[in-house]
C-alpha atoms as a PDB file:
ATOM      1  CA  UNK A   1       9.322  19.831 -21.227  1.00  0.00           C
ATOM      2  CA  UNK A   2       9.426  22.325 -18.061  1.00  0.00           C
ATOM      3  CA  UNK A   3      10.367  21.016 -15.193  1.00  0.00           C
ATOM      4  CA  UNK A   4       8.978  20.052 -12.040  1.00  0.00           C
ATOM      5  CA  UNK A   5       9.051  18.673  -8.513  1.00  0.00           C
ATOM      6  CA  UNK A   6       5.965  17.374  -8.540  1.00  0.00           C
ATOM      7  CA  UNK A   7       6.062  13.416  -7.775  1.00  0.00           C
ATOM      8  CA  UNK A   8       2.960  12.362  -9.487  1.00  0.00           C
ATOM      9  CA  UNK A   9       3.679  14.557 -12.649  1.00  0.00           C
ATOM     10  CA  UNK A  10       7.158  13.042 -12.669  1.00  0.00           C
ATOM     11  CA  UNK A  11       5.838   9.559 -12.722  1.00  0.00           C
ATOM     12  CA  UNK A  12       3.050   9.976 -14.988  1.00  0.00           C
ATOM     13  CA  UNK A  13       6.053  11.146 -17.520  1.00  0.00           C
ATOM     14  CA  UNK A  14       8.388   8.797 -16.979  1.00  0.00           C
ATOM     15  CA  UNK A  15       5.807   5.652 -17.456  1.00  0.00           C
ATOM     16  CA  UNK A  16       3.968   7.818 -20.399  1.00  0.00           C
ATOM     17  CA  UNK A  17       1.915   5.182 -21.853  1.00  0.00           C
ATOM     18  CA  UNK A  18       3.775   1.818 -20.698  1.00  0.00           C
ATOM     19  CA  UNK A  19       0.953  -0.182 -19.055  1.00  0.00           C
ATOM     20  CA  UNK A  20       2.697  -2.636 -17.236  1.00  0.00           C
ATOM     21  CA  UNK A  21       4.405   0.441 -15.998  1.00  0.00           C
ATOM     22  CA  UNK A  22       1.257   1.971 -14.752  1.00  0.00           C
ATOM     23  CA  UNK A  23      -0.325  -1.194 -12.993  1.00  0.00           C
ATOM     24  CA  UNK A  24       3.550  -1.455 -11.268  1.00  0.00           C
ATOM     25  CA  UNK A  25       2.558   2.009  -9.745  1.00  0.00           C
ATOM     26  CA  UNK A  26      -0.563   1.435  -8.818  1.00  0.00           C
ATOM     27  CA  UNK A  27       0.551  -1.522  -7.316  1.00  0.00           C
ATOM     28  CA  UNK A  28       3.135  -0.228  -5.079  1.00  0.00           C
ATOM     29  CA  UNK A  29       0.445   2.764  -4.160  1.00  0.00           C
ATOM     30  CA  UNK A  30      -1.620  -0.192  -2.926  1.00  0.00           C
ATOM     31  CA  UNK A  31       0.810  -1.714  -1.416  1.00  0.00           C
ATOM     32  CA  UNK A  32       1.907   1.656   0.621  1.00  0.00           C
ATOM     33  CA  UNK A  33      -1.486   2.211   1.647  1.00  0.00           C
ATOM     34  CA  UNK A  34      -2.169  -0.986   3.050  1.00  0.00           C
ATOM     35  CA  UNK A  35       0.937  -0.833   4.910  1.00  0.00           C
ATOM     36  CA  UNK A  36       0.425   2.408   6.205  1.00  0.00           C
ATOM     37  CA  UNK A  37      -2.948   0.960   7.525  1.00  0.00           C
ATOM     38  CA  UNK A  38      -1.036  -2.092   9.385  1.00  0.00           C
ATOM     39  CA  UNK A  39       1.436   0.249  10.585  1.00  0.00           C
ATOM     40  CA  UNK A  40      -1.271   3.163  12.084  1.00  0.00           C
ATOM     41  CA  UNK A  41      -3.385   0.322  13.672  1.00  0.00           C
ATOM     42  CA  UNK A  42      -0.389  -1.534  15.416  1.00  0.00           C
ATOM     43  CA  UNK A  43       1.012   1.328  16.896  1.00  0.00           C
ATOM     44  CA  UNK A  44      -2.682   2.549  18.075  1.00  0.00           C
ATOM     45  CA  UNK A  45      -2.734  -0.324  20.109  1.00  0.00           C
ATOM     46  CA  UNK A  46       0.904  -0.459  20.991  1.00  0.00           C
ATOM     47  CA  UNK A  47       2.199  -3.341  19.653  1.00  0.00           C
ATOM     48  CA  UNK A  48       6.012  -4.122  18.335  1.00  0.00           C
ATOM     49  CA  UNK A  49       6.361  -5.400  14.679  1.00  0.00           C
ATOM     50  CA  UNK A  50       7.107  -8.500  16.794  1.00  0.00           C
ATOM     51  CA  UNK A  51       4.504  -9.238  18.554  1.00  0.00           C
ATOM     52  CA  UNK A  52       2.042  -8.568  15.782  1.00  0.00           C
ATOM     53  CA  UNK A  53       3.807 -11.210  13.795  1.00  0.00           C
ATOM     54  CA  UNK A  54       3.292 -13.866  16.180  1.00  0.00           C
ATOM     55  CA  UNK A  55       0.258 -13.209  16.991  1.00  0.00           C
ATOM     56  CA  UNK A  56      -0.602 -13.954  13.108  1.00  0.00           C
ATOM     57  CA  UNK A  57       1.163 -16.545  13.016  1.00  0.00           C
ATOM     58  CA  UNK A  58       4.094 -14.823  10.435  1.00  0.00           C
ATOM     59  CA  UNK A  59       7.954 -13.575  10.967  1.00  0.00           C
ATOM     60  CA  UNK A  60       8.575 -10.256  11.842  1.00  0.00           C
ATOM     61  CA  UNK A  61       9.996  -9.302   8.382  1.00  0.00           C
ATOM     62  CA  UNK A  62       7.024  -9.888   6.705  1.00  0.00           C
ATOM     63  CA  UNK A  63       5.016  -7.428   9.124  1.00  0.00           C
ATOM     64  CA  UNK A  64       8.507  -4.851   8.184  1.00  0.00           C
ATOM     65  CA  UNK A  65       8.330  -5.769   4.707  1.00  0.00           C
ATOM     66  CA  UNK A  66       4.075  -4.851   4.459  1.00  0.00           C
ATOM     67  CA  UNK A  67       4.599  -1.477   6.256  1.00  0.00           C
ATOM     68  CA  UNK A  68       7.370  -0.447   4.184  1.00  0.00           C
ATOM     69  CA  UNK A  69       5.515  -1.452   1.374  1.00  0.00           C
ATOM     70  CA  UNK A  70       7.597  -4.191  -0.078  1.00  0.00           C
ATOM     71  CA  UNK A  71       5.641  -7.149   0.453  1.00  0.00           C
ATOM     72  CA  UNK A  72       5.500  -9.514  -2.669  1.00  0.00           C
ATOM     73  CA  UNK A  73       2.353 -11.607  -1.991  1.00  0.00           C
ATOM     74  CA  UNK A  74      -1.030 -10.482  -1.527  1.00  0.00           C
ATOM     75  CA  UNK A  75      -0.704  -7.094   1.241  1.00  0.00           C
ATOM     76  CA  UNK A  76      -4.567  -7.467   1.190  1.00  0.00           C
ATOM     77  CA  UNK A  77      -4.987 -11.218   2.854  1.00  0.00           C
ATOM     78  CA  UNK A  78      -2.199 -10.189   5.518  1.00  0.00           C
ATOM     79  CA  UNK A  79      -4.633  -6.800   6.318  1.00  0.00           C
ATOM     80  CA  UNK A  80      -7.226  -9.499   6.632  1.00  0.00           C
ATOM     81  CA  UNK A  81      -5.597 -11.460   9.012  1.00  0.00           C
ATOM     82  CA  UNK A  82      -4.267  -8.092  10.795  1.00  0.00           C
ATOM     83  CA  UNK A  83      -7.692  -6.805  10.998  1.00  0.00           C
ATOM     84  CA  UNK A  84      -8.694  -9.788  12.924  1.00  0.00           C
ATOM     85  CA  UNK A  85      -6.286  -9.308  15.799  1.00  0.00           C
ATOM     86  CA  UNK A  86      -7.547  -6.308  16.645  1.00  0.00           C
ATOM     87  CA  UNK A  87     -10.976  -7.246  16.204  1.00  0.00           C
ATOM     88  CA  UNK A  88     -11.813  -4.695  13.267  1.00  0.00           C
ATOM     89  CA  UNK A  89     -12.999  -5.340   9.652  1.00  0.00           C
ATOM     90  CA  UNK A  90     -12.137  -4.063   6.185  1.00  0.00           C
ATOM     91  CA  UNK A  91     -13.958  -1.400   4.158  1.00  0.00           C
ATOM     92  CA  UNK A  92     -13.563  -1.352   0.520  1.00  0.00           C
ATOM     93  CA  UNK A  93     -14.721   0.995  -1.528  1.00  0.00           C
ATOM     94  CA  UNK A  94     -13.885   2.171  -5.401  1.00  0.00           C
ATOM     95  CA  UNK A  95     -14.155   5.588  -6.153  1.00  0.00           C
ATOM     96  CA  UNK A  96     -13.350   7.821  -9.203  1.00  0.00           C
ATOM     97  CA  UNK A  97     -10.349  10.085  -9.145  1.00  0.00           C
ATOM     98  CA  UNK A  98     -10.290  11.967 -12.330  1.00  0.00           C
ATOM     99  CA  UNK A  99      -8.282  14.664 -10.467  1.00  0.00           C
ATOM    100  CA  UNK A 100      -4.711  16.029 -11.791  1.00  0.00           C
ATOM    101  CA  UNK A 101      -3.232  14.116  -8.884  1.00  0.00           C
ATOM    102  CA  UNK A 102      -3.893  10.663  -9.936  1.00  0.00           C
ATOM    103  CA  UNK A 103      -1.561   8.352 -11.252  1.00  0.00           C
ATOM    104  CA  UNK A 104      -2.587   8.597 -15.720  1.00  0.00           C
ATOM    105  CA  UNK A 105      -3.591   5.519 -16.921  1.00  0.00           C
ATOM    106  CA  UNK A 106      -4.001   4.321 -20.670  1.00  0.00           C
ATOM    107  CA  UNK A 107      -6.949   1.539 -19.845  1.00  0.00           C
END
């Protein structure tokens, strides 16, 4: 096997074709990207991790925990509630990505 730097290609060998593996990954990629989301929008408006938390009615470690991306419960219901504070909605979407660059699956 050559080697390489590339994350995805490293991934997509290590997990080979372990499913539970793979829906781990996407998991976590889900979980990054809907903390990224919370993250982008609270700073737009200017808010501390703080007072985003109590204004959702949640501790400050969960709104740390969802924009790291280590949130165990369901990162989409707290981007609900999240979206509501600042008065915006969520657009979902599924889309194809047969590119080199997506995560392999075995499904």
């Amino acid at each position: 096997m050559k080697k390489t730097t590339d994350a995805l290609e490293i991934i997509n060998n290590l997990i080979g074709q372990d499913t539970q593996m793979q829906q781990m990954v996407i998991e976590s990629y889900l979980n990054a990207e809907v903390g990224q989301l919370i993250y982008d929008a609270r700073n737009q408006v200017g808010l501390t991790q703080q007072q985003l938390a109590e204004m959702i009615g949640v501790e400050r470690s969960i709104i740390d925990d969802l924009e790291a991306g280590d949130y165990e419960d369901n990162a989409l219901i707290m981007l609900q509630k999240v979206t509501v504070v600042f008065k915006q909605r969520i657009k979902i979407e599924l889309i194809s990505d047969y590119s080199d660059r997506a995560i392999k699956t075995t499904a």
